[in-house]
Protein backbone atom coordinates (compact mmCIF):
# COMPACT_ATOMS: atom_id res chain seq x y z
CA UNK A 1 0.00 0.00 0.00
CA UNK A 2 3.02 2.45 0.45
CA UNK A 3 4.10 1.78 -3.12
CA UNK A 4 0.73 2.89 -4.62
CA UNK A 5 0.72 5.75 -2.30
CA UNK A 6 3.88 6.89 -3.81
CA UNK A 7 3.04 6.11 -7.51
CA UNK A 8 -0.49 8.02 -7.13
CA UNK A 9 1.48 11.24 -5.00
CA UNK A 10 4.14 11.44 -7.60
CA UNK A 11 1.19 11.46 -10.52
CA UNK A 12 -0.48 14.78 -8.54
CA UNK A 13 3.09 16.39 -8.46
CA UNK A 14 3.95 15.82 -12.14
CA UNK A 15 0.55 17.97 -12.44
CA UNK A 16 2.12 20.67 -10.54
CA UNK A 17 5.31 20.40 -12.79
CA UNK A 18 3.01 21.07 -15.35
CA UNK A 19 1.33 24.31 -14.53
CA UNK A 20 4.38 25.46 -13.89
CA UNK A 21 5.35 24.65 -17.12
CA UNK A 22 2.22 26.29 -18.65
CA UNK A 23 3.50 29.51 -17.14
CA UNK A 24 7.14 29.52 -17.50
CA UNK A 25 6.26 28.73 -21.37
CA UNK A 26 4.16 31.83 -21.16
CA UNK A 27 1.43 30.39 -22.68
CA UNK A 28 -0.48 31.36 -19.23
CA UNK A 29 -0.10 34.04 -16.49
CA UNK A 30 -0.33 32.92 -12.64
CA UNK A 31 -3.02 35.08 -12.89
CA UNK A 32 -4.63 33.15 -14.54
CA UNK A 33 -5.02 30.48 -12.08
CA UNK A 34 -7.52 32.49 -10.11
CA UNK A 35 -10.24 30.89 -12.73
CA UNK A 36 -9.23 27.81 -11.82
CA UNK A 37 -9.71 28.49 -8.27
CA UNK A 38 -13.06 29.41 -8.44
CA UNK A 39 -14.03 26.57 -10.40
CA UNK A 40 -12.00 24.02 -8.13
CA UNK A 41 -14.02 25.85 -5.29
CA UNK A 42 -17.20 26.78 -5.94
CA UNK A 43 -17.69 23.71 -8.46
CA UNK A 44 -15.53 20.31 -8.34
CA UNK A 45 -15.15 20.47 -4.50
CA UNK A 46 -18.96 20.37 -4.30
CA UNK A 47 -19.64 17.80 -6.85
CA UNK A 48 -17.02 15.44 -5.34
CA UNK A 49 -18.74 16.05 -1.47
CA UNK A 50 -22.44 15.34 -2.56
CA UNK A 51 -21.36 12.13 -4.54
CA UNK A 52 -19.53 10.46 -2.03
CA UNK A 53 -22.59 10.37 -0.46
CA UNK A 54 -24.42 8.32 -2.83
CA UNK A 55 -24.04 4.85 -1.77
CA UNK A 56 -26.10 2.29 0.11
CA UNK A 57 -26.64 2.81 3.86
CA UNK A 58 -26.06 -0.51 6.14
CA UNK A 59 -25.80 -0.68 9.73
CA UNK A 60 -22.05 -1.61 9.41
CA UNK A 61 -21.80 1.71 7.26
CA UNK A 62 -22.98 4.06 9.88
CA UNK A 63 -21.23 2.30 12.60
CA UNK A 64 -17.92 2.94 10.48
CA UNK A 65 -19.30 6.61 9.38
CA UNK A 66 -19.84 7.13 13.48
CA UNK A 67 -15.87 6.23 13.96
CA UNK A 68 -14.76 8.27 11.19
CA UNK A 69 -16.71 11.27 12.05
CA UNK A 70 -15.94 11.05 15.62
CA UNK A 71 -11.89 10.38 14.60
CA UNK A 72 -12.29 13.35 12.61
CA UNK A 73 -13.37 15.53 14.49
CA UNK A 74 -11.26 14.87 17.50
CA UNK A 75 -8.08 15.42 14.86
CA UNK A 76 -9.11 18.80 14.48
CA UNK A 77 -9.90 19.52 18.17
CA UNK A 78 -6.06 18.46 18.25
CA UNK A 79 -4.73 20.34 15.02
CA UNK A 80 -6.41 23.47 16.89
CA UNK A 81 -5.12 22.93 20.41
CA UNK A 82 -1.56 22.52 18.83
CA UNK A 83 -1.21 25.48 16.64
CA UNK A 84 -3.15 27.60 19.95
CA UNK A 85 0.29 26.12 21.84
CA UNK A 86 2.99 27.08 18.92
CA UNK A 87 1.58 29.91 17.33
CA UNK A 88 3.08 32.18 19.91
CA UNK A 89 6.46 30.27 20.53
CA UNK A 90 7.11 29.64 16.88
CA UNK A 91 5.81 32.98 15.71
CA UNK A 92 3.27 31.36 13.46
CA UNK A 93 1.98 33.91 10.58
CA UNK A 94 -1.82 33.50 9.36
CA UNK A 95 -1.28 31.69 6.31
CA UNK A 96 1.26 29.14 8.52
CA UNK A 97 -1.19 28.35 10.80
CA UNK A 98 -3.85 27.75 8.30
CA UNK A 99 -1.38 25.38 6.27
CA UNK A 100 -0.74 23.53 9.66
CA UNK A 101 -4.43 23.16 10.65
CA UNK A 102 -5.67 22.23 7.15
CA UNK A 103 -4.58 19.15 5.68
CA UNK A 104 -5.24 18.53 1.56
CA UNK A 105 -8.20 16.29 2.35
CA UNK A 106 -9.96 17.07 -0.32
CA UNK A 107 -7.67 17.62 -3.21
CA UNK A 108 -5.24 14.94 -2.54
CA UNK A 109 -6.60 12.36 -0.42
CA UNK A 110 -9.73 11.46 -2.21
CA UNK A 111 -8.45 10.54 -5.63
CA UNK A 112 -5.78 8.45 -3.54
CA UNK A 113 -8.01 6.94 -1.44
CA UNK A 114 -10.28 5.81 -4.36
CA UNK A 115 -7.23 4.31 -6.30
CA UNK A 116 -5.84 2.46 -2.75
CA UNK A 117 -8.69 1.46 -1.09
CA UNK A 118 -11.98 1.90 -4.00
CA UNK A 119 -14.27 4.10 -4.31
CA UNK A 120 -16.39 2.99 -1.60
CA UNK A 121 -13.62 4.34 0.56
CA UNK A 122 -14.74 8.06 -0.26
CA UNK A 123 -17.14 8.66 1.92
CA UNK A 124 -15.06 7.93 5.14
CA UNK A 125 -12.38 10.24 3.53
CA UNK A 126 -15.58 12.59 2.97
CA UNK A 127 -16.58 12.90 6.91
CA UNK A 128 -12.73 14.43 7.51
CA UNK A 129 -13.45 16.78 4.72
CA UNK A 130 -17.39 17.15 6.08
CA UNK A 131 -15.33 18.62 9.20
CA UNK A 132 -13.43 20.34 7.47
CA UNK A 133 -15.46 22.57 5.62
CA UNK A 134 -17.09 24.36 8.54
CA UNK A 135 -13.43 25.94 10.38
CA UNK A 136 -12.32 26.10 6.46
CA UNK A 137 -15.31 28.64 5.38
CA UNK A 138 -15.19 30.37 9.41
CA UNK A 139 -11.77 30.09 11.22
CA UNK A 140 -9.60 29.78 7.77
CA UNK A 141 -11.39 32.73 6.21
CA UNK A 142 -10.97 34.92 9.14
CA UNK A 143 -7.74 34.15 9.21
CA UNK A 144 -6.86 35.12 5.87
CA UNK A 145 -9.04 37.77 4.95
CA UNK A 146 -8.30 39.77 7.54
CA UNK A 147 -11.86 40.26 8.56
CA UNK A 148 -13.14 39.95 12.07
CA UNK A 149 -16.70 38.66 11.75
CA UNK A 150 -18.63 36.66 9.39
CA UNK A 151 -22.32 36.59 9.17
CA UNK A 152 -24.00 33.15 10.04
CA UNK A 153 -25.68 34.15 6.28
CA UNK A 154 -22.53 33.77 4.83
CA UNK A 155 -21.61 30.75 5.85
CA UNK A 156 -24.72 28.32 5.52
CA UNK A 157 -25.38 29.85 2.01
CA UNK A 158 -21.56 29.31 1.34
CA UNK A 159 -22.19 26.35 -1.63
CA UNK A 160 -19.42 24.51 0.30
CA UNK A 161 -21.26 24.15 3.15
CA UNK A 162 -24.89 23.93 1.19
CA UNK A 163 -23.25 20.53 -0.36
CA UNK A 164 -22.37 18.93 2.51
CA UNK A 165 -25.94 19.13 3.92
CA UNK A 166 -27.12 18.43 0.50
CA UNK A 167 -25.12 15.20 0.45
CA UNK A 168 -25.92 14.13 4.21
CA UNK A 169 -29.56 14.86 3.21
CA UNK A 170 -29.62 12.44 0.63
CA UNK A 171 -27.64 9.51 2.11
CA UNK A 172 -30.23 9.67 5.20
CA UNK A 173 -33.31 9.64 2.66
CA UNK A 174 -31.65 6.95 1.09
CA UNK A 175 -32.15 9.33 -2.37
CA UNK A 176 -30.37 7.84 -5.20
CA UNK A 177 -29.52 10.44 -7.88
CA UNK A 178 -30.53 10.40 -11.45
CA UNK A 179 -27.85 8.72 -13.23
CA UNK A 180 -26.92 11.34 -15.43
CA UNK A 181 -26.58 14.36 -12.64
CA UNK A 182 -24.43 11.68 -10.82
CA UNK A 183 -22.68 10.65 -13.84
CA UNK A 184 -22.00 14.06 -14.64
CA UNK A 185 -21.03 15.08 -10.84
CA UNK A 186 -18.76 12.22 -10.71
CA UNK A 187 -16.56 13.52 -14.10
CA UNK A 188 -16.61 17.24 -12.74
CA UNK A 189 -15.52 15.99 -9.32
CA UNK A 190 -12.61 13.75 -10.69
CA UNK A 191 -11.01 16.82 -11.78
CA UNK A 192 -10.42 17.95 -8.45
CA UNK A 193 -6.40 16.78 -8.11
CA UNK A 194 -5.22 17.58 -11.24
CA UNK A 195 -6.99 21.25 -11.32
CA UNK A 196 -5.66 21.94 -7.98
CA UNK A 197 -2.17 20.94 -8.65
CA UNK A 198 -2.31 22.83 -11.69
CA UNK A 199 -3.59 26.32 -9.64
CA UNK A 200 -0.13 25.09 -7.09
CA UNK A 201 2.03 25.00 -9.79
CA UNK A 202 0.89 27.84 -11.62
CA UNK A 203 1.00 30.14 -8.74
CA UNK A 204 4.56 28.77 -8.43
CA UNK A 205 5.21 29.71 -12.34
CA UNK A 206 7.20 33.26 -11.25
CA UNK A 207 8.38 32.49 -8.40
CA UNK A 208 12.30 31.55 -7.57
CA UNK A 209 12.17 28.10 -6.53
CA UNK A 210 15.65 27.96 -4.62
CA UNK A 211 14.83 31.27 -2.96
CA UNK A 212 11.57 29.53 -1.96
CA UNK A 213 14.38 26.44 -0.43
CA UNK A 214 15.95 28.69 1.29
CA UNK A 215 13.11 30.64 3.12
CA UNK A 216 13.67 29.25 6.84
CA UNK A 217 10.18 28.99 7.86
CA UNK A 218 8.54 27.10 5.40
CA UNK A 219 10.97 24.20 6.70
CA UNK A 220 9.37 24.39 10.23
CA UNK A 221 5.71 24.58 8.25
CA UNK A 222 6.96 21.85 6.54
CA UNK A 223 8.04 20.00 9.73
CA UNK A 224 4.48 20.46 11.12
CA UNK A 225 2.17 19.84 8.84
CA UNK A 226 4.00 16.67 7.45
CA UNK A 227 5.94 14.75 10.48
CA UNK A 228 5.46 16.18 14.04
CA UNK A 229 1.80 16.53 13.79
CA UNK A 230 1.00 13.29 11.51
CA UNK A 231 3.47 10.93 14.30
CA UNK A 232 1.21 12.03 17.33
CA UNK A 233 -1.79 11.24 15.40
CA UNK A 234 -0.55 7.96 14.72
CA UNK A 235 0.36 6.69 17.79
CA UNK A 236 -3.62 8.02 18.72
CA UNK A 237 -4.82 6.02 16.22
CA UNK A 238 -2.75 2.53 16.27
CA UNK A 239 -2.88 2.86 20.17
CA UNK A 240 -6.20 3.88 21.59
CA UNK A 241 -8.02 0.58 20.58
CA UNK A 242 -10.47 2.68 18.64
CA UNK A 243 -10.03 0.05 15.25
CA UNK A 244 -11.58 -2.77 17.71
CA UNK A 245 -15.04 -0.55 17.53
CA UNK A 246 -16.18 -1.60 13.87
CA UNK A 247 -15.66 -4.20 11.19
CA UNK A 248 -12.70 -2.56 9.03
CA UNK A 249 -12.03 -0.21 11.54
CA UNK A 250 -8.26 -0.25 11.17
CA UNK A 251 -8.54 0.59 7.39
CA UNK A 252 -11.05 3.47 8.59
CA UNK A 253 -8.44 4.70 10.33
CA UNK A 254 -5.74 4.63 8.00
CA UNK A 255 -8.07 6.76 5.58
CA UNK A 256 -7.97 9.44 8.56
CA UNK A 257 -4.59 8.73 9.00
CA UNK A 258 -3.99 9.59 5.63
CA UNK A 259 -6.30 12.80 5.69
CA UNK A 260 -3.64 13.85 8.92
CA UNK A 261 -0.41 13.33 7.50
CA UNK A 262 -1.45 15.44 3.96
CA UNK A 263 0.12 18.52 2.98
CA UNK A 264 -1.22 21.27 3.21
CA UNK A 265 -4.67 22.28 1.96
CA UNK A 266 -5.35 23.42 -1.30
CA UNK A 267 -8.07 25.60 -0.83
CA UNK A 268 -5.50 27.78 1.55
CA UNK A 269 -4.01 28.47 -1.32
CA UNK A 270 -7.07 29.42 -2.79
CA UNK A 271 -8.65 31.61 -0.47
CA UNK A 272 -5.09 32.75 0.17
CA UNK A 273 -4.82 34.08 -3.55
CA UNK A 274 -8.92 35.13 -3.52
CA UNK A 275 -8.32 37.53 -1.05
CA UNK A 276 -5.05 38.67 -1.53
CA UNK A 277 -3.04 37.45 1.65
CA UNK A 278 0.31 36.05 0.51
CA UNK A 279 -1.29 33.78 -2.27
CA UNK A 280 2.55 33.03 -3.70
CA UNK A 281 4.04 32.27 0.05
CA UNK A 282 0.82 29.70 0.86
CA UNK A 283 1.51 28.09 -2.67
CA UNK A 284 4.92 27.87 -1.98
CA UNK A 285 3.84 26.10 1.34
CA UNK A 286 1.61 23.73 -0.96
CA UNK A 287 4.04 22.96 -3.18
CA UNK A 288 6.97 21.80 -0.97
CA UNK A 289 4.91 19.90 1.19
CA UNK A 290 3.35 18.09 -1.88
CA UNK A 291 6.66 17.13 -2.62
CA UNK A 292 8.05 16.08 0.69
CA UNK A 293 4.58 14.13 1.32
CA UNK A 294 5.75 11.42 -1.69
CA UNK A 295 8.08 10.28 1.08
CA UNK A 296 6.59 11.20 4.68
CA UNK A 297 3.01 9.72 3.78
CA UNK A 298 4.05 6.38 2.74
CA UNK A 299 6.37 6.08 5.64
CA UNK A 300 3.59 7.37 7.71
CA UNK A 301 1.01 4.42 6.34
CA UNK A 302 4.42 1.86 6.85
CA UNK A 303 4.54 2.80 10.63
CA UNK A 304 0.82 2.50 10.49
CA UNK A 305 0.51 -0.90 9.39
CA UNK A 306 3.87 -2.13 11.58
């Protein structure tokens, strides 16, 4: 399983190496990559969230939905109480802390899970993600944009947020889609690693990548997001006796595992770049801990499974 892990991480970079490509080839601007953003955030992210919910509820399912939501959101309780504790001590800057809290595990981890584990496997890499969304469109925005208040308005008519009820909605109704809006969801929503390694790479485009090596912090982001944070969760996981609770409940884990140990988010970048807050230093983030992750998550998922 670590082999695949690094064969499917190394095909997301190569699509970074590619929108770099696009722009050092000037046949695109980084600019340009704003489009993409949009689209990646206001379209594929949703499509891929409601269709994960489409499959057949069981007992056994919501017994293993139960662990994974409750694994997930005690992860983030954690990512939270840890950057509260080194924010001050390691000076922490906005985008820094929002690329240690906020794992890719949207972007990255769902197109890996489906080619490790099957696509049945989305859905429990969809409750990390359903957690995700609410601090992502509150506490990451905030952050970011500067602003001190968002209205409640704002956030449950955010189309993010709007698709994860949609989704929940429908798996507890037992509401099968037609098959062409979920045949049509399912192509938009596999577009959601490539497009956002493309955006990563194109934001990277201008930049100087061996004056981005040598920035010092990024190294301790770096450190974070992929191997201090991701070991303590680990040990949580392989230790507490939680994979005794359901049937498949250690490969539950290992998809929240994997969600953990990701670089960092994506949509950072995203909402980084939409509102203007050092877009190029949060890609940079993206980007080297994209790379690094081709290494640290399979080791991660080899310590797992020891």
């Amino acid at each position: 399983m670590a082999i695949l892990l690094f064969q499917q991480i190394a095909q997301l970079f190569l699509c970074i190496i590619l929108g770099w490509l696009l722009v050092r080839l000037r046949l695109l601007k980084p600019e340009d990559s704003r489009v993409l953003s949009v689209v990646c955030l206001y379209l594929v992210t949703p499509c891929v969230i409601v269709t994960a919910f489409q499959i057949d509820r069981t007992p056994e399912l919501l017994h293993g939905l139960a662990l994974s939501l409750g694994t997930a959101i005690g992860i983030h309780v954690f990512l939270f109480a840890a950057v509260a504790l080194l924010r001050r001590p390691l000076h922490l800057t906005p985008v820094e802390q929002a690329s240690v809290i906020y794992p890719n595990c949207g972007n990255l981890i769902i197109p890996l899970v489906t080619a490790i584990l099957g696509r049945d496997w989305i859905i429990f890499a969809s409750m990390f993600q359903l957690v995700q969304q609410f601090p992502m469109w509150t506490h990451c925005r905030i952050l970011l944009s500067g602003e001190r208040s968002i209205s409640p308005k704002k956030i449950l008519l955010n189309v993010n947020i709007l698709s994860v009820f949609a989704g929940v909605i429908l798996f507890l109704g037992n509401v099968s889609l037609p098959s062409v809006i979920e045949g049509t969801m399912e192509s938009i929503g596999a577009m959601i690693g490539p497009m956002s390694m493309f955006v990563a790479g194109m934001l990277m485009g201008e930049q100087d990548l061996k004056a981005v090596l040598r920035i010092r912090s990024i190294w301790k982001v770096a450190f974070l997001r992929l191997i201090a944070i991701p070991l303590v969760v680990l040990c949580i996981l392989k230790y507490s006796g939680l994979a005794a609770l359901v049937p498949s409940g250690s490969s539950i884990l290992l998809v929240s595992l994997l969600a953990a140990c990701a670089p960092a988010a994506s949509n950072v970048t995203q909402i980084a770049q939409v509102y203007g807050h050092e877009g190029d230093y949060a890609s940079a983030i993206n980007v080297l801990t994209s790379l690094l992750c081709i290494v640290t998550m399979p080791l991660m998922v080899l310590l797992y499974q020891l």
